[in-house]
C-alpha atoms as a PDB file:
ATOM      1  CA  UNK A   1      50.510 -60.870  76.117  1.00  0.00           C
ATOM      2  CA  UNK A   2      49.981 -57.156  76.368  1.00  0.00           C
ATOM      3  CA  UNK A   3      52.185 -57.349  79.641  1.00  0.00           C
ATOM      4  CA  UNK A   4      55.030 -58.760  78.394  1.00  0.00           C
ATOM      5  CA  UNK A   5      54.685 -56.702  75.105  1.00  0.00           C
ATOM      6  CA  UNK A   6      54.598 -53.192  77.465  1.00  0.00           C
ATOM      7  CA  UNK A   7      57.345 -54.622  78.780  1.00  0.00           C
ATOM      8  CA  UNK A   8      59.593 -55.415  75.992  1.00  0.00           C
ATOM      9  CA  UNK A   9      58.498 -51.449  74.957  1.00  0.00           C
ATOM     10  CA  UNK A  10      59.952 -49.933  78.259  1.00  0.00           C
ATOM     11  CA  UNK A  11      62.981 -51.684  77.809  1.00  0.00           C
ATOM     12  CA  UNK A  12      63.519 -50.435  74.102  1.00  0.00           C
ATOM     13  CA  UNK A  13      62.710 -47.150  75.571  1.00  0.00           C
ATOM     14  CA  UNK A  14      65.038 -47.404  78.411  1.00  0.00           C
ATOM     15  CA  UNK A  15      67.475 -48.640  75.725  1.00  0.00           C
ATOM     16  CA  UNK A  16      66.910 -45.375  73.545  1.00  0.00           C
ATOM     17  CA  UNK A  17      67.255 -43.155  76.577  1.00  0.00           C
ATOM     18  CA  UNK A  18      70.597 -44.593  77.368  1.00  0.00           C
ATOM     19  CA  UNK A  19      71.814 -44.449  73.458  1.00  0.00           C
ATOM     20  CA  UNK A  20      70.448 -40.785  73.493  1.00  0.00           C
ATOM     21  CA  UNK A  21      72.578 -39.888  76.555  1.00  0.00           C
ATOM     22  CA  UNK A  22      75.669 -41.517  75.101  1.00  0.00           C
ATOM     23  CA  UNK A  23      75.197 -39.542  72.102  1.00  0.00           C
ATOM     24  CA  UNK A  24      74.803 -36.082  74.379  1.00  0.00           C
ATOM     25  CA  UNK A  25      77.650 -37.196  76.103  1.00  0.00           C
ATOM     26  CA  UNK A  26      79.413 -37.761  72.840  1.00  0.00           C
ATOM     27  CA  UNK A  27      78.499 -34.338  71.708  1.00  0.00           C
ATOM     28  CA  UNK A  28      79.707 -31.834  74.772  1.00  0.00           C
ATOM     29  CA  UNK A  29      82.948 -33.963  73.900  1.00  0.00           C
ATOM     30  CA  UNK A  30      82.904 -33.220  70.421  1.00  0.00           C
ATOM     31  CA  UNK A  31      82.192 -29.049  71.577  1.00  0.00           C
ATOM     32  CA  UNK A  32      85.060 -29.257  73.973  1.00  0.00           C
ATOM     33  CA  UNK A  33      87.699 -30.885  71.602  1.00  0.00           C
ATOM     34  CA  UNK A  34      86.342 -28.093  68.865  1.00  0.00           C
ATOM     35  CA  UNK A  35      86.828 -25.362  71.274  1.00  0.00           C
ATOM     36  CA  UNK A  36      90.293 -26.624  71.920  1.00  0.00           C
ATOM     37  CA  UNK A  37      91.209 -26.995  68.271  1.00  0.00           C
ATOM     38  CA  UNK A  38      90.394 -23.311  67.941  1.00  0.00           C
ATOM     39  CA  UNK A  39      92.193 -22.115  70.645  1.00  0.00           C
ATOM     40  CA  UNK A  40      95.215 -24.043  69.089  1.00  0.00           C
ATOM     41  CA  UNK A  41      94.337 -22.814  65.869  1.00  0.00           C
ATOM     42  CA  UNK A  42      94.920 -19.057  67.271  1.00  0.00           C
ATOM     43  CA  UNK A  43      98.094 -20.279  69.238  1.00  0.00           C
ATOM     44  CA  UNK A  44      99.435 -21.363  65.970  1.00  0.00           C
ATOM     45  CA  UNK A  45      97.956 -17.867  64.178  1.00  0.00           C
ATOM     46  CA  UNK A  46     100.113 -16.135  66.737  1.00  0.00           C
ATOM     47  CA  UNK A  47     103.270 -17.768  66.917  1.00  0.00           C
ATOM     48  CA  UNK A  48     102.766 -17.720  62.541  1.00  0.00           C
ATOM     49  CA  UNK A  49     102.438 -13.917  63.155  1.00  0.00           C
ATOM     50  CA  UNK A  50     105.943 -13.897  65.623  1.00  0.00           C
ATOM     51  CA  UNK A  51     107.314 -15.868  62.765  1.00  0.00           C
ATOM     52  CA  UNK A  52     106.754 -13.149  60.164  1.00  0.00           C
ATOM     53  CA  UNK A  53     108.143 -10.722  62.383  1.00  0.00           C
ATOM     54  CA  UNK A  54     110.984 -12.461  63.171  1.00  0.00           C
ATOM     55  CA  UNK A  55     111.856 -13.486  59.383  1.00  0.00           C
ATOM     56  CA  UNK A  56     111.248  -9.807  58.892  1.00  0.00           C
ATOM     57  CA  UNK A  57     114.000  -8.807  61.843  1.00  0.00           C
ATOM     58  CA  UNK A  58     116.583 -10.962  60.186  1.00  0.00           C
ATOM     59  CA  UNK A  59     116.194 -10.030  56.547  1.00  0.00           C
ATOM     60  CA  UNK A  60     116.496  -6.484  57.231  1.00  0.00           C
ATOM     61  CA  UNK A  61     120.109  -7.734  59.451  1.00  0.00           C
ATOM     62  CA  UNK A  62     121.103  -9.859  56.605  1.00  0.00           C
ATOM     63  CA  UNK A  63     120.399  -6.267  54.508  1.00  0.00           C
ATOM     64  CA  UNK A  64     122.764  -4.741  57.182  1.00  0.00           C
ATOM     65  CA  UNK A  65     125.220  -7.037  57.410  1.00  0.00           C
ATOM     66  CA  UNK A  66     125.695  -7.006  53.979  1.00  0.00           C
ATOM     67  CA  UNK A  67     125.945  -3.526  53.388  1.00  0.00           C
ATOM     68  CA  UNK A  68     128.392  -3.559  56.212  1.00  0.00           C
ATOM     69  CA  UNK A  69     130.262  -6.098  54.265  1.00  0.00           C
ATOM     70  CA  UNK A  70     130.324  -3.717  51.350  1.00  0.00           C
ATOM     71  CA  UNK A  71     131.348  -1.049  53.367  1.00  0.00           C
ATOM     72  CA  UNK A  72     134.761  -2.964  54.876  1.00  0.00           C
ATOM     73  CA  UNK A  73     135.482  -4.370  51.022  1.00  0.00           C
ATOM     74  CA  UNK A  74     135.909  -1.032  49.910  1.00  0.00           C
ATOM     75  CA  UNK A  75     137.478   0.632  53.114  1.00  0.00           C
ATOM     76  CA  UNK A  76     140.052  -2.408  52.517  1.00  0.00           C
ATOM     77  CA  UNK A  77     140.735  -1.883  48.909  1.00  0.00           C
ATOM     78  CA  UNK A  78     141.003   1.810  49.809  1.00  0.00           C
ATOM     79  CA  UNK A  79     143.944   1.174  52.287  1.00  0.00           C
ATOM     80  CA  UNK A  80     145.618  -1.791  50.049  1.00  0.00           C
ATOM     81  CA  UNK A  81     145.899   0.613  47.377  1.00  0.00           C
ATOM     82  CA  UNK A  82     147.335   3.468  49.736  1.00  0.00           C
ATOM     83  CA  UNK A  83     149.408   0.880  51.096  1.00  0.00           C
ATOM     84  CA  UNK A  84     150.738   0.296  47.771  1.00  0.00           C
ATOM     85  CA  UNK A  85     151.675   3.604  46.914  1.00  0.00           C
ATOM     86  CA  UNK A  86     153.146   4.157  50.086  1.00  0.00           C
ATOM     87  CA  UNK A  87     155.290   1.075  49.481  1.00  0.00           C
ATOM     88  CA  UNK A  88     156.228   2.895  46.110  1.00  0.00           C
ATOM     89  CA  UNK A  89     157.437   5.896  48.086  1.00  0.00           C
ATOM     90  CA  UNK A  90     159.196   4.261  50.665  1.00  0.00           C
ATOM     91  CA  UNK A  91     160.936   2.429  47.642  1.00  0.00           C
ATOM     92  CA  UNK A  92     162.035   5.536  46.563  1.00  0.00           C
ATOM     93  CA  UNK A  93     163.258   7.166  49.579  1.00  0.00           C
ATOM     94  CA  UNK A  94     165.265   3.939  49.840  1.00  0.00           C
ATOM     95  CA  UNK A  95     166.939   4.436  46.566  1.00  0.00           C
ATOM     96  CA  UNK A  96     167.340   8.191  47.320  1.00  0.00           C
ATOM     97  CA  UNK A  97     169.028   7.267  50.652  1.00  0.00           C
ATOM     98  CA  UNK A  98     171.472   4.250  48.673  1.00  0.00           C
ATOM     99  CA  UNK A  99     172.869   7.315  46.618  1.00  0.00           C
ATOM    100  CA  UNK A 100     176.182   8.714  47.563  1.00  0.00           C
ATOM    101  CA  UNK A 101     176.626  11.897  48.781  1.00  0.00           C
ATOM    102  CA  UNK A 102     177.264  15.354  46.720  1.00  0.00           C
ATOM    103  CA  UNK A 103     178.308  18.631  46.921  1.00  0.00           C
ATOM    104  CA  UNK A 104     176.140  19.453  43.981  1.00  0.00           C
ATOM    105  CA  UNK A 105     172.957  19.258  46.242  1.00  0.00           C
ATOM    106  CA  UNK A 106     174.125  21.472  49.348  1.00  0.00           C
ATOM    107  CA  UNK A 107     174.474  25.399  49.509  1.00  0.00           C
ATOM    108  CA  UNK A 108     175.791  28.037  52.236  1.00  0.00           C
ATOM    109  CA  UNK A 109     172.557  29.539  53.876  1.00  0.00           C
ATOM    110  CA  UNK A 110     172.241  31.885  56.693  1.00  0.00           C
ATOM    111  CA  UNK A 111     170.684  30.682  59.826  1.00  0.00           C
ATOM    112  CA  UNK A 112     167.456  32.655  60.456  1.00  0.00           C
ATOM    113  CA  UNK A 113     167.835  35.768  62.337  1.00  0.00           C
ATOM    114  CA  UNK A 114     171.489  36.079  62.083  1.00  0.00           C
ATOM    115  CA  UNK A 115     173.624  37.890  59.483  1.00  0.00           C
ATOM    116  CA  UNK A 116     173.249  40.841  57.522  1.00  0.00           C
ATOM    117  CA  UNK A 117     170.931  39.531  54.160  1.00  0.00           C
ATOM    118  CA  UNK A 118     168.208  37.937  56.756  1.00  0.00           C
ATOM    119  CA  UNK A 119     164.829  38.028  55.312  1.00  0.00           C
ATOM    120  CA  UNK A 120     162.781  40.654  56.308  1.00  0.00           C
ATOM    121  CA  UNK A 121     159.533  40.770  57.628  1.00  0.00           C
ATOM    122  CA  UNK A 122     157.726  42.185  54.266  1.00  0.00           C
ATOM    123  CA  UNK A 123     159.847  38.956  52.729  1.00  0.00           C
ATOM    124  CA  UNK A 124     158.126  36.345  54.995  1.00  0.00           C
ATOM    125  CA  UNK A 125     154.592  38.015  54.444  1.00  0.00           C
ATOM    126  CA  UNK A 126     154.965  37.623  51.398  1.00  0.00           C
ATOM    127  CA  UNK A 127     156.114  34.045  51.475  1.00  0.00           C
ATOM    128  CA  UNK A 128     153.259  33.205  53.813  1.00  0.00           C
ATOM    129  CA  UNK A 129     150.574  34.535  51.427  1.00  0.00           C
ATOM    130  CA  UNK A 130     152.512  32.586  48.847  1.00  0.00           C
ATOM    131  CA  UNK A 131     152.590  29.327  50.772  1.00  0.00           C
ATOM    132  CA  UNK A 132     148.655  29.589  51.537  1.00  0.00           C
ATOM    133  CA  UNK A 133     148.013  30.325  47.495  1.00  0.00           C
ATOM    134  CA  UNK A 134     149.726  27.083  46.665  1.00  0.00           C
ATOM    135  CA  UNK A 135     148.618  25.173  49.816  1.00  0.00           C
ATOM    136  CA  UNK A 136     144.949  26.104  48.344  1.00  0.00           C
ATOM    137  CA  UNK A 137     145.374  24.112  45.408  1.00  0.00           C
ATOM    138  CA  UNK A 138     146.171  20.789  46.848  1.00  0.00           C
ATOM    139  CA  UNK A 139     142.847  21.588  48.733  1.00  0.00           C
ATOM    140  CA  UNK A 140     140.649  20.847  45.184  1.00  0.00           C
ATOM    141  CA  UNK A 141     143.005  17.561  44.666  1.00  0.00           C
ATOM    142  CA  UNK A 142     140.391  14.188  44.384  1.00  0.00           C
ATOM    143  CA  UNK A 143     141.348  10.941  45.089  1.00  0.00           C
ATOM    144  CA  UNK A 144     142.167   9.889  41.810  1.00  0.00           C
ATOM    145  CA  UNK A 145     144.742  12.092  41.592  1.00  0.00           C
ATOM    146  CA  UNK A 146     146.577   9.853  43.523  1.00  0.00           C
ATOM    147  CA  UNK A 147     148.672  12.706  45.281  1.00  0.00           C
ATOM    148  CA  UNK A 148     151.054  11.840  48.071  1.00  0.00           C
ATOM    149  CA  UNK A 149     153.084  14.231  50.490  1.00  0.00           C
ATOM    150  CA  UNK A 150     156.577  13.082  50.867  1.00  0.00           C
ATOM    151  CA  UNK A 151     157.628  15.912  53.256  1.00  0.00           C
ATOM    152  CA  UNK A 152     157.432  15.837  57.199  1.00  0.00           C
ATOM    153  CA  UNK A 153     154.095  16.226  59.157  1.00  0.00           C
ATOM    154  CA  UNK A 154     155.405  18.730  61.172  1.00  0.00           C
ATOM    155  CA  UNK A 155     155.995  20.935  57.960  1.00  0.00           C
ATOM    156  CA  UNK A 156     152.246  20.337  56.681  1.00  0.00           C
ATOM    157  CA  UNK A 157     150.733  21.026  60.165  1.00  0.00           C
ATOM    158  CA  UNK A 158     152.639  23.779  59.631  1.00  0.00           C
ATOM    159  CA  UNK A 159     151.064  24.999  56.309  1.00  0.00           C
ATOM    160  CA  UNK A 160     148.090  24.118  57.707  1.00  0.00           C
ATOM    161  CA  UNK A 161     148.205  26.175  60.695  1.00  0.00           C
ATOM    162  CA  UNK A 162     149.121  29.544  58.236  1.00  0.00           C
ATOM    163  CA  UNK A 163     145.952  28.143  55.521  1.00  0.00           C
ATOM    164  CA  UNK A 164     143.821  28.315  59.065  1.00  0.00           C
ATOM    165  CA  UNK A 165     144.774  31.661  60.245  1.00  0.00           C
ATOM    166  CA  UNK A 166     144.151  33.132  56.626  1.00  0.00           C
ATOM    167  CA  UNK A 167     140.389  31.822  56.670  1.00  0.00           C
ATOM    168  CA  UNK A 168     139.637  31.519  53.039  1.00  0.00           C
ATOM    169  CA  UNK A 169     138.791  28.351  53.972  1.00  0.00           C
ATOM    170  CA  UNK A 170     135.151  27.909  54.897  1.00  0.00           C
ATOM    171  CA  UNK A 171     131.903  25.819  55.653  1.00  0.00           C
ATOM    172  CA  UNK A 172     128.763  26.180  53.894  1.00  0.00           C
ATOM    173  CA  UNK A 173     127.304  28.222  56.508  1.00  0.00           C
ATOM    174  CA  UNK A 174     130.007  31.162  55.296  1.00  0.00           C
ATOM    175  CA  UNK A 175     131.827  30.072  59.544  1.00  0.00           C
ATOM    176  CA  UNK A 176     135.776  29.555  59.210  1.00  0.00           C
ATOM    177  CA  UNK A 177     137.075  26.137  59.377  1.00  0.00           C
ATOM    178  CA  UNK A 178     138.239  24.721  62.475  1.00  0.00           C
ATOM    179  CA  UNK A 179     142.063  23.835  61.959  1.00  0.00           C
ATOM    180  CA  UNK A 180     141.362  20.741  63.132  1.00  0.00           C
ATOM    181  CA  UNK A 181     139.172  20.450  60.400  1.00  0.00           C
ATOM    182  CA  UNK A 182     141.407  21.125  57.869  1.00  0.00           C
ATOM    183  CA  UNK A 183     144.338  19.115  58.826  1.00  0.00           C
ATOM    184  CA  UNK A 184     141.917  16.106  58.547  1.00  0.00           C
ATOM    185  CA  UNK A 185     141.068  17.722  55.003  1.00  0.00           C
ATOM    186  CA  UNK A 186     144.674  17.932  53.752  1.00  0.00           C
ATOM    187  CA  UNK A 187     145.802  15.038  55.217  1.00  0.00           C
ATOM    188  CA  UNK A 188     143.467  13.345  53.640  1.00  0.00           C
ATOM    189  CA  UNK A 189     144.107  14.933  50.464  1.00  0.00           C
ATOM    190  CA  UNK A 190     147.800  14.279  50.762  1.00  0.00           C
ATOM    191  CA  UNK A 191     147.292  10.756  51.742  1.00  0.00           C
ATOM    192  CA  UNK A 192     149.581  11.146  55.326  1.00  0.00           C
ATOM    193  CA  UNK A 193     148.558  10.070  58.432  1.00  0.00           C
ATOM    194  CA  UNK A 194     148.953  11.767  61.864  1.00  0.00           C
ATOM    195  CA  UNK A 195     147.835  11.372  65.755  1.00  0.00           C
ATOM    196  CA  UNK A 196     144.619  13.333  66.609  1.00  0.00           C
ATOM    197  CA  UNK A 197     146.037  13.445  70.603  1.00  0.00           C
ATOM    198  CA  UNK A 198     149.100  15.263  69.735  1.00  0.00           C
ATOM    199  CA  UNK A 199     148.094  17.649  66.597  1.00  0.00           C
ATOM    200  CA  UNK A 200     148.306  20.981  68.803  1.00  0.00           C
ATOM    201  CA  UNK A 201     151.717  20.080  70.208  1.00  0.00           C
ATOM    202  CA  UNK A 202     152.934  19.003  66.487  1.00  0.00           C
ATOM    203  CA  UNK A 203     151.844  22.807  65.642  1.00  0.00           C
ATOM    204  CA  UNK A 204     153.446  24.471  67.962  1.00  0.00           C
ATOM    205  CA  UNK A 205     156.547  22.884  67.412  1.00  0.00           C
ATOM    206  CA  UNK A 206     156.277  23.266  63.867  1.00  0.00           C
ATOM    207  CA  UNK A 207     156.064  27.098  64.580  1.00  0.00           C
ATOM    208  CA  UNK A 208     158.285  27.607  67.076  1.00  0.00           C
ATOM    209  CA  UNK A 209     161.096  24.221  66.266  1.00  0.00           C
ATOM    210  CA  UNK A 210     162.963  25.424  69.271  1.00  0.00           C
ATOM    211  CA  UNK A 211     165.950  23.201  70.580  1.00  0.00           C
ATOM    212  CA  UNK A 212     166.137  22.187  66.790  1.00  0.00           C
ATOM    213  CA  UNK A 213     168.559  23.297  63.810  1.00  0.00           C
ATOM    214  CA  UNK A 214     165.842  22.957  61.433  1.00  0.00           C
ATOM    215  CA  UNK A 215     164.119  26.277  60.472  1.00  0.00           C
ATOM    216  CA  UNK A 216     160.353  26.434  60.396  1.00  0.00           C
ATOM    217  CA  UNK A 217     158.495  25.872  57.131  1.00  0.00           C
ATOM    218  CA  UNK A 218     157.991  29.193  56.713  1.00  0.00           C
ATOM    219  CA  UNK A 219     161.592  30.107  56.700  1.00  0.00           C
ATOM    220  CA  UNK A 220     162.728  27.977  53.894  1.00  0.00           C
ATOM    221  CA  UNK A 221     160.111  28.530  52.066  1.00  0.00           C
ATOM    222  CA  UNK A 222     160.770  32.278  52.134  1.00  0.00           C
ATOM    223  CA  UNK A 223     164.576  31.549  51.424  1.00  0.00           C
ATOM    224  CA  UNK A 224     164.060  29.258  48.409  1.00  0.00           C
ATOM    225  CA  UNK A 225     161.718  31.816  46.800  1.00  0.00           C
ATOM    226  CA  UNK A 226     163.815  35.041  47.649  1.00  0.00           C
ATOM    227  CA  UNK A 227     167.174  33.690  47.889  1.00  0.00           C
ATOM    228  CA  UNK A 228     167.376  30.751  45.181  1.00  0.00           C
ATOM    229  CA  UNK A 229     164.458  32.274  43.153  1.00  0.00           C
ATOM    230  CA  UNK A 230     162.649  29.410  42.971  1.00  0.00           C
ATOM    231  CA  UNK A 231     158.552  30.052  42.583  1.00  0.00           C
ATOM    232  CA  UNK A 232     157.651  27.299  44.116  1.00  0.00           C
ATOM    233  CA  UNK A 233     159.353  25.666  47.304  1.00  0.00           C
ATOM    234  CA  UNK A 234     156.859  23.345  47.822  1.00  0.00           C
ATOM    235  CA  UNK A 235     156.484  21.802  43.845  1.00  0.00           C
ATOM    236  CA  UNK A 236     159.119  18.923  45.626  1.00  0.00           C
ATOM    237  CA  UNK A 237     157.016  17.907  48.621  1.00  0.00           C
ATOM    238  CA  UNK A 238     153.796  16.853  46.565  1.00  0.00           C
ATOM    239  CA  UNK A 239     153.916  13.816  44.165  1.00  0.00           C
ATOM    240  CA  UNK A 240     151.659  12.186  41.831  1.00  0.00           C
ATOM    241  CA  UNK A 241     151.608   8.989  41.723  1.00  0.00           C
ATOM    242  CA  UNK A 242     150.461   6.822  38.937  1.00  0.00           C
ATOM    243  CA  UNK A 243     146.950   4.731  39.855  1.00  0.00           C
ATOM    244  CA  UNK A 244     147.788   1.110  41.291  1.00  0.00           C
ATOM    245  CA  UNK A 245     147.758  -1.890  38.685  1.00  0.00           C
ATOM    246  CA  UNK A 246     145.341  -4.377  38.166  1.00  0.00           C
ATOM    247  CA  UNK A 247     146.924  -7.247  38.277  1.00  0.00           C
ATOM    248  CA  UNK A 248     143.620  -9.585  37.978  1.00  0.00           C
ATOM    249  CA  UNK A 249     142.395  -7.599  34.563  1.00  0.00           C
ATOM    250  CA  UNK A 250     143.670 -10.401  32.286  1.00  0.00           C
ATOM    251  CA  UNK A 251     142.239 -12.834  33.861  1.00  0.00           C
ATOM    252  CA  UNK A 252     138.367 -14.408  33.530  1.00  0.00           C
ATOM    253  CA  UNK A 253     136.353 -17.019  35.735  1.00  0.00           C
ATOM    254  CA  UNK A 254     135.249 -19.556  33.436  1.00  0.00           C
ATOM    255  CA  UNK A 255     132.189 -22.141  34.582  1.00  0.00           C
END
């Protein structure tokens, strides 16, 4: 009896030693999946982080792109409203052109240098200063003046080029402005356009208009003041034009 007994007792031990294996067995697994769960747990920590940084990235571009957005809805209201008044003035040139021509509107003149009332050379200092004191004021003209030059570019570059050599125009820093600056200024101001590549060429023609019959700016500016006595030559080549119309202001968007 106390044989078999010790015998059924080494068996339930043996059986206990093999369940408490298992279980060991059953714990180093349990260790290894945690340790894997934690190493996906700072995988996913880190890609969470990229995330953030990402959504981050593409907020700030959204920010951009809609400030750029802005930017191109005004620039293109800016140039549909030029475009608008320039449409006015080439309507009126058109109905200027349509009008039969007068005798009213033409006048003898002398041809510069030649004949015996030429203007002198005290006369065209004189109209130069002149031309730079009125050329001055369009220089304070804001955009909502709306003010448009209906002249020639060759004529402005011209004015221009005298408003440069004078150098009562300058920078904060009391240095003279460039005269490229200020054609981009009065341009600007004026509303007309012209080609950066070929401004210096533009000038010097303007100056010197030789193998033309048109005088230089200068010229008949000097003869309309001095000869037709009229103060200001150049009241005709500015215009003001009125502000462009709404045409959505009477109307509402209704939900």
């Amino acid at each position: 009896m106390m044989s078999k007994s010790n015998e059924m007792l080494a068996s339930e031990n043996n059986r206990l030693a093999s369940a408490n294996e298992r279980l060991e067995s059953a714990n180093e697994k349990l260790a290894s999946t945690n340790g894997k769960l934690e190493g996906q747990n700072g995988r996913l920590e880190s890609a969470n982080g990229r995330l953030e940084s990402t959504n981050g990235r593409l907020e700030s571009q959204n920010e951009m792109i809609t400030c750029s957005k802005e930017v191109f809805t005004s620039s293109r209201e800016r140039l549909k409203h030029r475009r608008m008044r320039q449409v006015g003035i080439y309507e009126r040139f058109r109905r200027l052109k349509a009008r039969p021509l007068s005798s009213k509107n033409l006048v003898v003149g002398l041809i510069p240098g030649h004949g015996e009332l030429s203007l002198t050379r005290e006369q065209m200092e004189e109209g130069k200063r002149r031309m730079v004191q009125i050329a001055t004021q369009w220089f304070k003209l804001k955009e909502e003046d709306h003010a448009q030059w209906i002249g020639t570019k060759t004529d402005l570059i011209e004015i221009v080029h005298y408003v440069y050599e004078a150098q009562i125009i300058r920078t904060k820093e009391g240095e003279p402005a460039t005269f490229r600056q200020l054609v981009w200024v009065f341009f600007d101001r004026l509303h007309a356009h012209y080609n950066a590549n070929t401004l210096y060429r533009l000038s010097y023609m303007a100056e010197s208009r030789k193998g033309m019959y048109m005088p230089t700016m200068l010229w008949r500016f000097c003869w309309l003041m001095f000869e037709r006595g009229i103060s200001n030559p150049l009241a005709n080549k500015v215009v003001l034009l009125p502000p462009p119309e709404d045409h959505g202001k009477d109307l509402v968007i209704t939900s």
